[in-house]
Protein backbone atom coordinates (compact mmCIF):
# COMPACT_ATOMS: atom_id res chain seq x y z
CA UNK A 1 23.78 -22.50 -84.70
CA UNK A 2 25.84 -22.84 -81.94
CA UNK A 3 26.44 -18.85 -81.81
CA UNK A 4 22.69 -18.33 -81.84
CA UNK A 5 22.28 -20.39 -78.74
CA UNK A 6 25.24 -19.30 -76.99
CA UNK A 7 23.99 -15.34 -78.10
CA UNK A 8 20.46 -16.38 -76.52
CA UNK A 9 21.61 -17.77 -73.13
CA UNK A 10 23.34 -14.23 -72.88
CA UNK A 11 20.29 -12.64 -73.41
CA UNK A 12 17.81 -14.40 -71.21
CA UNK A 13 20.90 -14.21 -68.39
CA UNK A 14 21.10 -10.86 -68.66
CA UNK A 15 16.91 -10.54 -68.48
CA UNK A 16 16.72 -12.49 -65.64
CA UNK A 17 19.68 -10.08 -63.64
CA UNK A 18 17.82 -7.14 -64.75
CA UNK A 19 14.34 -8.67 -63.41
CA UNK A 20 16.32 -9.54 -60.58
CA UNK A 21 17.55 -6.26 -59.81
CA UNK A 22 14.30 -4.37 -60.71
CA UNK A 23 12.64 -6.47 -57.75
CA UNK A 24 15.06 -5.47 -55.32
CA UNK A 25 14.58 -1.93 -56.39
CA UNK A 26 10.72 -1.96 -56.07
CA UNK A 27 11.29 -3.41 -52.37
CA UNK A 28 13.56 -0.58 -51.50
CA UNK A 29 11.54 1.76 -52.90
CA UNK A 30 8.52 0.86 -50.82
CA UNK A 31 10.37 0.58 -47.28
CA UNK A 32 11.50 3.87 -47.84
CA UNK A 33 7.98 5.25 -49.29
CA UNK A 34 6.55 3.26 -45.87
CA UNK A 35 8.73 4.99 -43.60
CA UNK A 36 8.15 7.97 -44.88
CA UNK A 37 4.09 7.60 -44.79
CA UNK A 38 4.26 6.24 -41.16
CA UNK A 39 6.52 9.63 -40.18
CA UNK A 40 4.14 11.47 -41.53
CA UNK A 41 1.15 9.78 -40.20
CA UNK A 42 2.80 10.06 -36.66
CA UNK A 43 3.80 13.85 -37.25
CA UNK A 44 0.11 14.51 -38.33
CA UNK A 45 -1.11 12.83 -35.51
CA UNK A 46 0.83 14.17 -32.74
CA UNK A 47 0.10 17.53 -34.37
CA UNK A 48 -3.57 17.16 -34.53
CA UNK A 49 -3.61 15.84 -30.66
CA UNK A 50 -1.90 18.67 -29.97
CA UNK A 51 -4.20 21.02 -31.51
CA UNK A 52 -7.22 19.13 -29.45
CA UNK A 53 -5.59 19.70 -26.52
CA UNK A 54 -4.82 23.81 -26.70
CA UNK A 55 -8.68 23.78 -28.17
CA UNK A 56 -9.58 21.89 -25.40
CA UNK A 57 -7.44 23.94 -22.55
CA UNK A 58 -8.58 27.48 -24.12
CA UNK A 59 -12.50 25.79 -23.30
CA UNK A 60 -10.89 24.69 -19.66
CA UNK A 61 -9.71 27.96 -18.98
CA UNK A 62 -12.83 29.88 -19.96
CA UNK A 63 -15.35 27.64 -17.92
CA UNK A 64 -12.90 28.03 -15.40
CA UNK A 65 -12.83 32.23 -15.37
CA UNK A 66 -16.62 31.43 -15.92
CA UNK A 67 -17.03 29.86 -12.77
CA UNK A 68 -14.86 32.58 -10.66
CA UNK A 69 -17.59 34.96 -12.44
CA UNK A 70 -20.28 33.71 -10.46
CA UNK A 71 -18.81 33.05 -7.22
CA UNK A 72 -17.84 37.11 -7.58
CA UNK A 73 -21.77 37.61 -8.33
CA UNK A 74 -23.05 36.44 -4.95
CA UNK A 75 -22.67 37.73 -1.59
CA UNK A 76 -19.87 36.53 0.99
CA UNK A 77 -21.74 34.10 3.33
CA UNK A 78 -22.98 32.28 0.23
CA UNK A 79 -19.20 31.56 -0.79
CA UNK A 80 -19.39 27.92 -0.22
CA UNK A 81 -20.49 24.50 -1.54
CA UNK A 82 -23.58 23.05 -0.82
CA UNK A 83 -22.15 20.24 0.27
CA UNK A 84 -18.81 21.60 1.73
CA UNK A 85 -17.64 23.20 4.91
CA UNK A 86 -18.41 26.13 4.56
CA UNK A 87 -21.50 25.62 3.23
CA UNK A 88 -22.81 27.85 0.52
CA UNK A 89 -24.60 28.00 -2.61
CA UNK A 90 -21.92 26.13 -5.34
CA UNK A 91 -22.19 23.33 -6.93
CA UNK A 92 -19.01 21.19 -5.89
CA UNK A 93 -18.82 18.95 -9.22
CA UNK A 94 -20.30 19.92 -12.49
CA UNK A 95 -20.48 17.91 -15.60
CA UNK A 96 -20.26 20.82 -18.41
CA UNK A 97 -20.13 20.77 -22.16
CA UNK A 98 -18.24 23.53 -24.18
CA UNK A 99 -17.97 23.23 -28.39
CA UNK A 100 -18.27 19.42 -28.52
CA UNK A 101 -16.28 19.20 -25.74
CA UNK A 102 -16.95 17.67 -21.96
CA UNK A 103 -15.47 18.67 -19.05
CA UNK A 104 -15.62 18.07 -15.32
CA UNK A 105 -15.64 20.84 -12.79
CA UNK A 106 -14.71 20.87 -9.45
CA UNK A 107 -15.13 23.71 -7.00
CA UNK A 108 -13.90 24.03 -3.26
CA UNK A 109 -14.04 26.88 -1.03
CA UNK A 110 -12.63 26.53 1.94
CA UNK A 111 -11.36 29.37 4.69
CA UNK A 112 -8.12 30.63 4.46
CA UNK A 113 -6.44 31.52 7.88
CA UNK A 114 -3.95 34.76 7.18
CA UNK A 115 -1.15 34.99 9.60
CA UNK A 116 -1.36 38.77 9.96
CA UNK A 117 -3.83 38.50 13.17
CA UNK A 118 -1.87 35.44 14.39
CA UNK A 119 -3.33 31.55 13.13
CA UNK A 120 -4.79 28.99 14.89
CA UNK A 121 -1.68 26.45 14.64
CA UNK A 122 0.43 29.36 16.91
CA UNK A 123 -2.98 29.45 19.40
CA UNK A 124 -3.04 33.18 18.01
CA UNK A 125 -5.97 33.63 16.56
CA UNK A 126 -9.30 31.89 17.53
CA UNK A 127 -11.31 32.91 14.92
CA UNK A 128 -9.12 31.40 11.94
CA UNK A 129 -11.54 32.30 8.91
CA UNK A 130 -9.81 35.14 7.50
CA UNK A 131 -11.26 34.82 4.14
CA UNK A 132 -12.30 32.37 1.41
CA UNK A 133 -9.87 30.51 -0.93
CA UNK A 134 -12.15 29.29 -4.10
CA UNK A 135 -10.00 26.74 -6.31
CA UNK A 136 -12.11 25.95 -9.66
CA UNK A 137 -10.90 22.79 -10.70
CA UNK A 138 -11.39 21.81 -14.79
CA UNK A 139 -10.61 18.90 -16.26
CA UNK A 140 -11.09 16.97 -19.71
CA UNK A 141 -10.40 13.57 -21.02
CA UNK A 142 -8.88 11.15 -18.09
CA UNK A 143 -7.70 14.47 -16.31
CA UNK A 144 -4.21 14.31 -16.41
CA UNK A 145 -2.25 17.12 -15.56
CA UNK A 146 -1.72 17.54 -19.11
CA UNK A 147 -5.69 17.70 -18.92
CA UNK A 148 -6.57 20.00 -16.13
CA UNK A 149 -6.85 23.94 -15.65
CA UNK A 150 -6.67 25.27 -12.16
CA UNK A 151 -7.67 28.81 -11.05
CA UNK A 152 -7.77 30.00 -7.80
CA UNK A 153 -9.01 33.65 -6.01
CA UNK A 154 -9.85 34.84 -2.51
CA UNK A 155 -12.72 36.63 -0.86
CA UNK A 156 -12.61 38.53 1.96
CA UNK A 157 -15.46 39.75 4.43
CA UNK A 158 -15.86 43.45 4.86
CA UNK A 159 -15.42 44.24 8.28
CA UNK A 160 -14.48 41.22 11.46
CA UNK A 161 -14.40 37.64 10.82
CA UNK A 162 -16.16 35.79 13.44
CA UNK A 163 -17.03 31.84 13.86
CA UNK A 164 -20.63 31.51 12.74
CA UNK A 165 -22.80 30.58 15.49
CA UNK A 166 -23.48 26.93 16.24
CA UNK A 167 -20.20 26.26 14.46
CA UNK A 168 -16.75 24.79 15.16
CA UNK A 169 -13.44 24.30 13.85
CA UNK A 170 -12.41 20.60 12.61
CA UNK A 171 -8.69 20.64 11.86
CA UNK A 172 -7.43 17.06 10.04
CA UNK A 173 -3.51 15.99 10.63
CA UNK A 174 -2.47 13.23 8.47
CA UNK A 175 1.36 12.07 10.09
CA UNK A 176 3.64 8.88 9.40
CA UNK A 177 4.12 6.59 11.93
CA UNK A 178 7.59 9.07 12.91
CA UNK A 179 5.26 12.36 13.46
CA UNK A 180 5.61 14.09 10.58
CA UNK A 181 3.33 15.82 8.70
CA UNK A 182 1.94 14.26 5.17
CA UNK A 183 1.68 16.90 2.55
CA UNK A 184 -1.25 16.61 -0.49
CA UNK A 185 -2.97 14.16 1.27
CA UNK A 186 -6.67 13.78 0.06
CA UNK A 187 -8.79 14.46 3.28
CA UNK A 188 -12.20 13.58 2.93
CA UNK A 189 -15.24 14.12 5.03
CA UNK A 190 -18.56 13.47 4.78
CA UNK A 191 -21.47 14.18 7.81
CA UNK A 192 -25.28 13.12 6.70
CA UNK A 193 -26.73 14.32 10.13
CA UNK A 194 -25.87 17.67 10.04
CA UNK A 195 -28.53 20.12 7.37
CA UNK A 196 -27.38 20.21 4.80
CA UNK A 197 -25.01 17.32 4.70
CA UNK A 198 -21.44 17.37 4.39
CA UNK A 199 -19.46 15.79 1.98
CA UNK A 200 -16.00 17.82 1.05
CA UNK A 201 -13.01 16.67 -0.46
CA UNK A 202 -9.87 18.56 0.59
CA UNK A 203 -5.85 18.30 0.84
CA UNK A 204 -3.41 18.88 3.71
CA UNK A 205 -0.74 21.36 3.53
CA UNK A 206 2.93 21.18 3.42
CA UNK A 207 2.25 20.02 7.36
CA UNK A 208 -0.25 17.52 7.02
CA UNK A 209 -3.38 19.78 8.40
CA UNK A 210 -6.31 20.90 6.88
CA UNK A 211 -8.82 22.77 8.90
CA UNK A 212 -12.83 23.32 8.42
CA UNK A 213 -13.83 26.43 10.19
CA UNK A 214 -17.64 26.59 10.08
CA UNK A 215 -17.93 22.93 10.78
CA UNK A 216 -21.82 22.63 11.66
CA UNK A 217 -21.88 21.26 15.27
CA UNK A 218 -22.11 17.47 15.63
CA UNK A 219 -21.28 14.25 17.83
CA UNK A 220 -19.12 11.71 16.51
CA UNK A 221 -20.88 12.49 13.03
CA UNK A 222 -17.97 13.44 10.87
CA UNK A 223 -16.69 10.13 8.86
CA UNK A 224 -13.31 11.02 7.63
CA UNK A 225 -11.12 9.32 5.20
CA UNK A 226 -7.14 9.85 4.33
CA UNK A 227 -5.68 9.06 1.27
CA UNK A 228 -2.84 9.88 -0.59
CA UNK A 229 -1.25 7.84 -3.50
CA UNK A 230 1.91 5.35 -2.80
CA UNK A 231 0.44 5.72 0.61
CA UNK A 232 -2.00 3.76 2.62
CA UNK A 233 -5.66 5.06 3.97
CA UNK A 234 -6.70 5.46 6.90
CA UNK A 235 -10.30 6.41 8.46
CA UNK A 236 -12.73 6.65 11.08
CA UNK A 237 -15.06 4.74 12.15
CA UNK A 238 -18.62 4.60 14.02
CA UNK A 239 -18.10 3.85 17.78
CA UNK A 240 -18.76 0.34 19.31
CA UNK A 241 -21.19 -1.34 19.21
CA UNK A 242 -21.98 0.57 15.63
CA UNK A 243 -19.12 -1.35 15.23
CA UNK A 244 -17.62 -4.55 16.12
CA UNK A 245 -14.43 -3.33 18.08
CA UNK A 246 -13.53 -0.38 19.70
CA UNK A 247 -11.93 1.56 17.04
CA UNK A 248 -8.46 3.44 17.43
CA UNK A 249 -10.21 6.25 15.84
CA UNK A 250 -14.28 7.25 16.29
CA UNK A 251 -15.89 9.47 13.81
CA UNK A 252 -14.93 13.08 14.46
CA UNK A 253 -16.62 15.62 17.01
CA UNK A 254 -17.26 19.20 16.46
CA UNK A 255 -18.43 21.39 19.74
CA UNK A 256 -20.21 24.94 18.92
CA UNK A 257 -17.17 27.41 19.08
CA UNK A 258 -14.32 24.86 19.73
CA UNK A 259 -11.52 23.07 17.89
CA UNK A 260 -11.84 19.34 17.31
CA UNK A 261 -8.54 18.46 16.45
CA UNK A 262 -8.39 14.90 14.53
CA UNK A 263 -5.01 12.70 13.60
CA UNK A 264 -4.61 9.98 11.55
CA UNK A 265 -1.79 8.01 11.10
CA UNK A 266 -0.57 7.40 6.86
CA UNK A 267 2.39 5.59 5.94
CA UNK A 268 4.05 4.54 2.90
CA UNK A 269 2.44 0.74 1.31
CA UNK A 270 4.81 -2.21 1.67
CA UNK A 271 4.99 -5.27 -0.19
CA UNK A 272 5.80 -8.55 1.16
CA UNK A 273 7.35 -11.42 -0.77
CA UNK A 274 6.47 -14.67 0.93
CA UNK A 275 8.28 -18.04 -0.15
CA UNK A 276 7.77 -21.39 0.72
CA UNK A 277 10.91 -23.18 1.16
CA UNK A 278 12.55 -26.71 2.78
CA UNK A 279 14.88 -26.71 5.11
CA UNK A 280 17.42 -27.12 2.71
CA UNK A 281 16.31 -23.97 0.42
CA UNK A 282 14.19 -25.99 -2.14
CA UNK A 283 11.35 -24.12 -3.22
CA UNK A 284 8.01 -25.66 -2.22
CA UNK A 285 4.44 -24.40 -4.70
CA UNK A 286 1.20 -24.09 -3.81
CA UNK A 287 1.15 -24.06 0.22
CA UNK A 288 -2.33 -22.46 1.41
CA UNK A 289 -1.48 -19.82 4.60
CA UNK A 290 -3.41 -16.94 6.37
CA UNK A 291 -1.87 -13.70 7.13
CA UNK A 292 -3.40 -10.96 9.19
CA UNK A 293 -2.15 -7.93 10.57
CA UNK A 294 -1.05 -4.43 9.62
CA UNK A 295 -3.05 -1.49 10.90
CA UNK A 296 -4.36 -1.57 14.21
CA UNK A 297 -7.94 -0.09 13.54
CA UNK A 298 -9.35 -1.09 17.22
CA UNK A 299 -9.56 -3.62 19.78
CA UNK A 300 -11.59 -6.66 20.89
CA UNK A 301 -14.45 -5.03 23.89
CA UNK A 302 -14.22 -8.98 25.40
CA UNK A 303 -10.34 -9.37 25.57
CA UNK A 304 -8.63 -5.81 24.51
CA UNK A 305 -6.48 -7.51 21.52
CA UNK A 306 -5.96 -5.58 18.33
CA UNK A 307 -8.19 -5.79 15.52
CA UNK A 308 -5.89 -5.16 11.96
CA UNK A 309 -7.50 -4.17 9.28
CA UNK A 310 -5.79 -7.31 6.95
CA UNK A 311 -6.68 -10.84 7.08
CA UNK A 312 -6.64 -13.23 3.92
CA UNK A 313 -5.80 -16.70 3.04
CA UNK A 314 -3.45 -17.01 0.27
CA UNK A 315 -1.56 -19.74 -1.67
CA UNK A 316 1.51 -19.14 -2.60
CA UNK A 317 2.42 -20.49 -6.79
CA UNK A 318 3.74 -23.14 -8.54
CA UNK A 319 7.73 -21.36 -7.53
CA UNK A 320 6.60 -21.21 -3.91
CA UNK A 321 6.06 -17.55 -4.35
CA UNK A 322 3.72 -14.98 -3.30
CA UNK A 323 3.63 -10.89 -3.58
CA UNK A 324 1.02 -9.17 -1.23
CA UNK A 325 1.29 -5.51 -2.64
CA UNK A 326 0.18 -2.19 -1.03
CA UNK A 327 0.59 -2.96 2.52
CA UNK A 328 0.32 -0.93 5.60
CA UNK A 329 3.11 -1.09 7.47
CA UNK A 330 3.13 -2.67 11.17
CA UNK A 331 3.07 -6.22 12.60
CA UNK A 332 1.88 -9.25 10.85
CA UNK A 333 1.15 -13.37 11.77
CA UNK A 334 1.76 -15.69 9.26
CA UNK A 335 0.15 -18.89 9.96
CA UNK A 336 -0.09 -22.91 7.99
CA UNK A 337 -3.62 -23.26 7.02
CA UNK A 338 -4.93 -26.20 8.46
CA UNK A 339 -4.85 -28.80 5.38
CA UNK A 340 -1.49 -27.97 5.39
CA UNK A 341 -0.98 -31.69 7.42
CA UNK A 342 2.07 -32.54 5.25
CA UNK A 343 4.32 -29.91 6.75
CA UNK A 344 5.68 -28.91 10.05
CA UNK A 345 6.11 -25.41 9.99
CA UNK A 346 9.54 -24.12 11.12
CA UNK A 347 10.17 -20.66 11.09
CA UNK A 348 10.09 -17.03 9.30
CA UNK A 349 12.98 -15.95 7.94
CA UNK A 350 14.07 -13.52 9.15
CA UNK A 351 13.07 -14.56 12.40
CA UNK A 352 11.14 -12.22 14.77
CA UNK A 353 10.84 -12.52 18.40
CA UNK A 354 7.38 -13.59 18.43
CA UNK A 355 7.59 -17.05 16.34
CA UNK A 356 5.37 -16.27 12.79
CA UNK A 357 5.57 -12.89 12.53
CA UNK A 358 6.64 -10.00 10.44
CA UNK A 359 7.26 -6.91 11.54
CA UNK A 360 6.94 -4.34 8.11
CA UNK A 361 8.39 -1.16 7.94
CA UNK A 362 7.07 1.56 5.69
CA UNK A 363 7.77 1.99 1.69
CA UNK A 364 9.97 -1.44 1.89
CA UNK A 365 9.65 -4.49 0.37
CA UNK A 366 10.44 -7.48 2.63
CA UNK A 367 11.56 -10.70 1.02
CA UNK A 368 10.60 -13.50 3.77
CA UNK A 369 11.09 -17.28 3.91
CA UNK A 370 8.40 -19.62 5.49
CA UNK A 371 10.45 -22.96 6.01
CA UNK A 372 8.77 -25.84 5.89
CA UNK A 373 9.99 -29.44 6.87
CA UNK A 374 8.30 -32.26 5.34
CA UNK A 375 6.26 -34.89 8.02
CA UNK A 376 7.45 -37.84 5.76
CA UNK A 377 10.61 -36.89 5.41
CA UNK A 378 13.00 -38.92 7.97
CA UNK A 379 14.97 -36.01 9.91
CA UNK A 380 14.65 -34.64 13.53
CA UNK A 381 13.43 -31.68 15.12
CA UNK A 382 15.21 -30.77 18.81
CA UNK A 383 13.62 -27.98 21.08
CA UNK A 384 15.31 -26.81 23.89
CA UNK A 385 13.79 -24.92 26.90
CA UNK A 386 14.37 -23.39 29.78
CA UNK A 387 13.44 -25.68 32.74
CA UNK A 388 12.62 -22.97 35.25
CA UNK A 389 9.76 -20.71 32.44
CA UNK A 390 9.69 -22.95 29.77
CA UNK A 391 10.85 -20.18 27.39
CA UNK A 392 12.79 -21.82 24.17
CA UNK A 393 16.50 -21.44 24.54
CA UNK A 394 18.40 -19.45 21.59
CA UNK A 395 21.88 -20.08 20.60
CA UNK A 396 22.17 -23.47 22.31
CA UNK A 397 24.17 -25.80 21.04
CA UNK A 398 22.86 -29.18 20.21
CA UNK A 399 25.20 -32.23 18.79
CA UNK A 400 23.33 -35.61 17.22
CA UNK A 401 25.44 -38.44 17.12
CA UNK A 402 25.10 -42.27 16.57
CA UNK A 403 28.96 -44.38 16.68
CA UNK A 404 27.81 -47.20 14.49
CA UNK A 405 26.81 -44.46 11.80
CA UNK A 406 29.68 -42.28 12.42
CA UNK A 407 27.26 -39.84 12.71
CA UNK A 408 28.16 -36.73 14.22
CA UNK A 409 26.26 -33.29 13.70
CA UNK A 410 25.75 -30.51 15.73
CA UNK A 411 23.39 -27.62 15.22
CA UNK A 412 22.51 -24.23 17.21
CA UNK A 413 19.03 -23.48 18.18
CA UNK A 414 16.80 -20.84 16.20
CA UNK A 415 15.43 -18.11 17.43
CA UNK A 416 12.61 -20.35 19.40
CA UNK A 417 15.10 -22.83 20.61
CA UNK A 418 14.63 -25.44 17.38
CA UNK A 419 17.83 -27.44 15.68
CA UNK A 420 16.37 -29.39 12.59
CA UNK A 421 18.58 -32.38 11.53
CA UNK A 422 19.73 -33.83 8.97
CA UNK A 423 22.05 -30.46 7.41
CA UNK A 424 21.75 -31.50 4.08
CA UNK A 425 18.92 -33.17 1.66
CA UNK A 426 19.89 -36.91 2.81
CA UNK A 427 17.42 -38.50 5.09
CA UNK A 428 18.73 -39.58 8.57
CA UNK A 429 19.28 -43.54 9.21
CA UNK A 430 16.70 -45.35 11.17
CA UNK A 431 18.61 -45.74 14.76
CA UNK A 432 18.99 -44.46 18.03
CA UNK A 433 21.20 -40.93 18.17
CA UNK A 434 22.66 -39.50 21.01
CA UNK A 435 21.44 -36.12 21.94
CA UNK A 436 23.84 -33.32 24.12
CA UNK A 437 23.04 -29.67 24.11
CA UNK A 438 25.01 -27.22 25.78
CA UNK A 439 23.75 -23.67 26.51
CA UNK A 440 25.34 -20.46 27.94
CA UNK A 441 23.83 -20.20 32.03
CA UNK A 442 22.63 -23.92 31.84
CA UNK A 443 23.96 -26.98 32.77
CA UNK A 444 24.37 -29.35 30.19
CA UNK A 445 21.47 -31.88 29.05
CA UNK A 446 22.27 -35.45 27.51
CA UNK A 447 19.56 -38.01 25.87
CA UNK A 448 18.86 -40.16 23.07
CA UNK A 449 16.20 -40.17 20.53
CA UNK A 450 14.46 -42.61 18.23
CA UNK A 451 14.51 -42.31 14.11
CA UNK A 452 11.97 -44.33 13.26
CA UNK A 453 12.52 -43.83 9.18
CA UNK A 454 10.09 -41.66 6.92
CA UNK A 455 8.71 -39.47 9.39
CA UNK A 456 9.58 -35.82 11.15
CA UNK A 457 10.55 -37.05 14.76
CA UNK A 458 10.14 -34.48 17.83
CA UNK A 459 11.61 -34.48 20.98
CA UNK A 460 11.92 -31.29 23.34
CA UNK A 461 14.86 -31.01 26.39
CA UNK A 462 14.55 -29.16 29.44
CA UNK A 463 17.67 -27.54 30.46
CA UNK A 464 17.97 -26.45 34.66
CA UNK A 465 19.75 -23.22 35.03
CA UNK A 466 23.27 -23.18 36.19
């Protein structure tokens, strides 16, 4: 008996490692068979997009020879779109369906100015309309450049070009704020009191111009728009009192066998990353503050100040943080919103010349402070100023003492002649302090002044030139 059972606990051990085993097979066994489906899958997938796509381009490619087939059908002075400059008989976008397939199609013409009979840039050659470009644009899907077919062929005029009559020449310049030309900028222009209308979509070359010759004649009817992306837009607008302001820049002119010659200014966007902060660098959430500034896009007709093209109010989070994105660069105020009764506001840091401002410079991004000092918060704020202009005194030196405390601090003036006390987190004693500030060119300037306890005390000294 006793061999039996000890014969059948070897068997059932040895069924249970076998079951055992056999389970850890199986899982093995369908990992691998699952990595090897989902490789395949992927494989089949990647190969079947591709296929799509070469079907799709082969489509692209003939709509696009398509196309140049019919512009070569029709006679030279109907080279054009019927909405473009020049004008003509195209179609500038086309919604067209080949084998199942959709595709979009873009066509601009515009004049090409060879530099064999001199160009208009050089002042050469007055009649820059040598012959016609026509780019045939085709695109599928979301028109990637994986997704798009270009083709591109000129036409020329048998015998002398010539500006057509009651025509001009618009020529675009898109430049950074340093001069220099912006290449592949989108220039667009649209005129709806000219017949037939304009509306034309076109891009700068490697100098930032684009010309129109065979602009239809027209006063301050051209609307143009600049864009490019990573950079910011700019435009024209219609002039006062169409609009509000005087703009910088008033819709475009064009004078019957002249050159209008139009320049806007495109930069690289900014960001700016506002926090709210104590004087001691705590991190304060959810202050509400308006900003405005950026481009200058005209001027106030009562008092000639600059009208920017950015004003918001914003709140910054619960980390006293705030990113405004895709910024113009230029000049920009920073100011408490009104509710904000709590705080007294301090400074920007870093600290411009003008208190609350920010002066943004092109394809940066700008980390600045906003210090705040709490109103309930027992410390003391000393301005010094020039006696003779009142202008705040920088760099001054001001020292807060009090004997009985042995208190003795001394802090130098901001930028706009401010010294906040205490130094550190710790709220200052209710008592009298003695105040001496010392300045470069001044004479010195002795006082007291009065902590009450729990509040932001002010006091501002007038220092006499020396």
């Amino acid at each position: 008996m006793s061999s039996l059972r000890v014969t059948s606990s070897i068997s059932q051990s040895l069924s249970l490692r076998r079951r055992g085993f056999t389970l850890i097979e199986a899982l093995m066994f369908l990992f691998i068979f699952s990595v090897i489906t989902m490789a395949f899958y992927q494989t089949w997938v990647l190969a079947t997009n591709h296929i799509v796509n070469v079907k799709n381009r082969l489509g692209a490619v003939a709509v696009a020879n398509q196309q140049l087939e019919i512009v070569r059908s029709i006679i030279f002075d109907d080279i054009g779109t019927t909405t473009g400059i020049p004008v003509g008989t195209l179609v500038e976008n086309q919604a067209m369906t080949v084998n199942t397939a959709a595709y979009n199609v873009h066509t601009l013409v515009q004049f090409v100015d060879d530099a064999t009979d001199g160009t208009l840039g050089a002042g050469t050659d007055l009649a820059p309309n040598d012959y016609k470009q026509v780019t045939i644009t085709v695109t599928w899907g979301g028109g990637s450049d994986s997704e798009k077919v270009v083709a591109t062929s000129l036409f020329s005029l048998d015998g002398v070009e010539s500006v057509a009559a009651g025509t001009g020449i618009l020529s675009v310049n898109v430049l950074d704020t340093a001069g220099l030309g912006v290449a592949n900028a989108s220039v667009h222009i649209v005129n709806g009191s000219v017949a037939p209308a304009v509306d034309i979509t076109a891009s700068t070359d490697a100098n930032g111009n684009v010309s129109f010759p065979g602009a239809p004649a027209s006063v301050q009817g051209y609307e143009i728009t600049v864009s490019k992306s990573g950079y910011y837009a700019n435009a024209t607008y219609d002039p006062y009192p169409t609009s509000a302001f005087n703009p910088v820049n008033i819709h475009s002119t064009v004078v019957a066998g002249s050159l209008t010659a139009t320049s806007l200014v495109s930069d690289e966007t900014s960001t700016i990353e506002l926090r709210s902060e104590d004087p001691f660098g705590a991190d304060i959430a959810d202050i509400d503050f308006d900003i405005t500034g950026g481009l200058v896009i005209g001027n106030d007709p009562g008092d000639g100040s600059p009208i920017y093209d950015y004003t918001q109010s914003l709140t910054t989070d619960g980390s006293g943080e705030e990113s405004i994105d895709d910024r113009s660069t230029g000049e920009y105020t920073v100011t408490l919103d009104a509710g904000e009764a709590n705080y007294r506001y301090l400074r920007l840091v870093p600290e411009e010349a003008t208190f609350g401002t920010i002066n943004l410079p092109p394809g940066t991004t700008e980390t600045i402070t906003m210090v705040l000092a709490d109103e309930s918060f027992s410390s003391a704020l000393i301005t010094a100023i020039n006696a003779t202009d009142g202008q705040p005194i920088a760099g001054a030196t001001v020292r807060l003492s009090n004997t009985t405390l042995a208190y003795d601090t001394t802090v130098t003036t901001d930028t706009y002649g401010q010294a906040f006390f205490h130094t550190s987190n710790t709220p200052l004693v209710a008592e009298t302090y003695d105040v001496e500030i010392t300045a470069s060119g001044f004479t010195t300037e002795t006082g007291n002044l009065s902590v009450a306890g729990n509040k932001l005390e002010e006091k501002q000294f007038s220092l006499n030139p020396s």
